[in-house]
C-alpha atoms as a PDB file:
ATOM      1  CA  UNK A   1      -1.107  -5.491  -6.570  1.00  0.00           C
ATOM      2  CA  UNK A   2      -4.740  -6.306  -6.903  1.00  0.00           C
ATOM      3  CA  UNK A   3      -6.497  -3.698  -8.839  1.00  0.00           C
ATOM      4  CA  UNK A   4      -9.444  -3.448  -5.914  1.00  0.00           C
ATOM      5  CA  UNK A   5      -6.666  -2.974  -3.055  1.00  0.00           C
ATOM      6  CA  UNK A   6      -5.326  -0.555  -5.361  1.00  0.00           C
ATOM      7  CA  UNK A   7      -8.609   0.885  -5.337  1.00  0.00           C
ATOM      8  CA  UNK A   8      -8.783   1.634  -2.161  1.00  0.00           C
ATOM      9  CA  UNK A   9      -5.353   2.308  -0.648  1.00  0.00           C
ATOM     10  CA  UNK A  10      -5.141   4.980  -3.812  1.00  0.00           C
ATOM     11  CA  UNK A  11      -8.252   6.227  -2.826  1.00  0.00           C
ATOM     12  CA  UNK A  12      -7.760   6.961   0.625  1.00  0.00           C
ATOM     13  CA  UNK A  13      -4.528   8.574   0.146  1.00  0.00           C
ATOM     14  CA  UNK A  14      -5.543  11.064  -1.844  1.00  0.00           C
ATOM     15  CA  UNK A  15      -8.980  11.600  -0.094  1.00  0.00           C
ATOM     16  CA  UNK A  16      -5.821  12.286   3.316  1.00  0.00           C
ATOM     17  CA  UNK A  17      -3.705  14.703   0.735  1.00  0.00           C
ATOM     18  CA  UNK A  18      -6.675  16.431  -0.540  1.00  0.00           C
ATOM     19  CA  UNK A  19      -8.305  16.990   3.510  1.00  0.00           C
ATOM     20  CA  UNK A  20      -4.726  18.533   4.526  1.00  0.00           C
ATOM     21  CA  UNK A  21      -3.605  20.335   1.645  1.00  0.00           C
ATOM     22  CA  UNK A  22      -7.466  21.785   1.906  1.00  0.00           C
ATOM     23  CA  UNK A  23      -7.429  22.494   5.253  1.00  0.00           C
ATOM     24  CA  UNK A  24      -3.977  24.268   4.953  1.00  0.00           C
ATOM     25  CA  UNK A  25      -4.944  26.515   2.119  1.00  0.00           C
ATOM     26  CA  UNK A  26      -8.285  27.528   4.619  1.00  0.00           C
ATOM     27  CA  UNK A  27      -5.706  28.314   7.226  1.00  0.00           C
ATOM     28  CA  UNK A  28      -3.561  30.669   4.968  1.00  0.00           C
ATOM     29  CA  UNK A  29      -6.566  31.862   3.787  1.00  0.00           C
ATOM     30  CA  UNK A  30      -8.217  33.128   6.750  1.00  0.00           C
ATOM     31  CA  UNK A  31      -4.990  34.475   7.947  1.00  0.00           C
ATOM     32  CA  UNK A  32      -4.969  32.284  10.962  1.00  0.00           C
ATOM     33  CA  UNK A  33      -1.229  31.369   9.709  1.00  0.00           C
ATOM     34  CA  UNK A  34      -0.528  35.200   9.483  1.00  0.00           C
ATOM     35  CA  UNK A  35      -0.374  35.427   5.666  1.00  0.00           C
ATOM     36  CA  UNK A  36      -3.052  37.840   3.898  1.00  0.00           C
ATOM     37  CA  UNK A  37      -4.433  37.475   0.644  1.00  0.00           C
ATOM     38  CA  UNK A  38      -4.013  33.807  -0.072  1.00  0.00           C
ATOM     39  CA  UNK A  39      -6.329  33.305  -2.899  1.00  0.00           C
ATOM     40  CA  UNK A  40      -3.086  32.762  -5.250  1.00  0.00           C
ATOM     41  CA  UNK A  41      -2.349  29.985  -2.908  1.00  0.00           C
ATOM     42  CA  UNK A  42      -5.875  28.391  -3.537  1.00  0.00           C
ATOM     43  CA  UNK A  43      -5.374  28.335  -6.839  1.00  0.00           C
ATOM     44  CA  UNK A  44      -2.377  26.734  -6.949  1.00  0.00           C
ATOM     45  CA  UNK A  45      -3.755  24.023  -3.884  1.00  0.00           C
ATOM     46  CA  UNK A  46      -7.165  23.415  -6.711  1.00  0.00           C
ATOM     47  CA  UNK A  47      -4.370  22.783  -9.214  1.00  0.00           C
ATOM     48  CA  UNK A  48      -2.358  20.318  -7.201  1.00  0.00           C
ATOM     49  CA  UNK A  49      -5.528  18.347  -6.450  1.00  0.00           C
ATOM     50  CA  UNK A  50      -6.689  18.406  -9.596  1.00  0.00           C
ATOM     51  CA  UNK A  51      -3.512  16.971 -10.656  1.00  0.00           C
ATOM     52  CA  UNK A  52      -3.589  14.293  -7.961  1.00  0.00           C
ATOM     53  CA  UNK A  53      -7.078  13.125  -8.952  1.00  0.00           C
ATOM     54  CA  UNK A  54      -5.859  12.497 -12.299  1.00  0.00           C
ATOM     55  CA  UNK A  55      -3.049  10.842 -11.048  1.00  0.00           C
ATOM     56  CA  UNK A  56      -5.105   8.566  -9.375  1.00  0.00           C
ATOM     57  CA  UNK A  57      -7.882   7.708 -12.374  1.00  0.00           C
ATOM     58  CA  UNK A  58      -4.297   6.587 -14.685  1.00  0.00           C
ATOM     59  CA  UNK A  59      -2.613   4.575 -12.115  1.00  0.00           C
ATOM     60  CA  UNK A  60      -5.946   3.066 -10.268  1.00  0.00           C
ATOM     61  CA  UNK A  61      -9.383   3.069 -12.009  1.00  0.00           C
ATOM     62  CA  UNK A  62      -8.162   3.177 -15.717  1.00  0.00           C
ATOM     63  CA  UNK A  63      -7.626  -0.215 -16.787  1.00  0.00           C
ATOM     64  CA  UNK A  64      -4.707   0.034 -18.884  1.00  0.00           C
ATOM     65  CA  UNK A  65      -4.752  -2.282 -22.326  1.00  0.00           C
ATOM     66  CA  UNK A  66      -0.835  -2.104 -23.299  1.00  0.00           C
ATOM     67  CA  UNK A  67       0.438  -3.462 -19.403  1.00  0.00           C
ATOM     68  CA  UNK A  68       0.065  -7.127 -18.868  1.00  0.00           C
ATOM     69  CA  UNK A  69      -2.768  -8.244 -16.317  1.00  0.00           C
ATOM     70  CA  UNK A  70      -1.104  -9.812 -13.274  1.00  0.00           C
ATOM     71  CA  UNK A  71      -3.549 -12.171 -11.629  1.00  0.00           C
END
């Protein structure tokens, strides 16, 4: 796949995850969903991102030296 599509696609995917796993954890959290006291749950949502985000630098902006480039 070209490494600007890549870009992009990865990109918005996670900027989609990150908007609904976000706007879950404010639902819990106000108690709209009927749960109380869902700061755990906002740490664990922070984590999740966090570990998305990475996700995406390694797979789409990090130009890896060791794979062959496929034009």
């Amino acid at each position: 796949m070209n490494y600007m599509t890549k870009l992009i696609i990865g990109l918005g995917a996670t900027a989609l995850f990150a908007v609904f796993v976000l706007g879950l954890a404010h639902s819990i959290i106000t108690g709209f969903a009927g749960f109380t006291g869902g700061l755990p749950f906002l740490v664990i949502v922070l984590f999740v991102l966090g570990l998305a985000s990475t996700d995406y630098y390694l797979e789409c902006v990090k130009k890896d030296k060791s794979k062959p480039q496929s034009h």
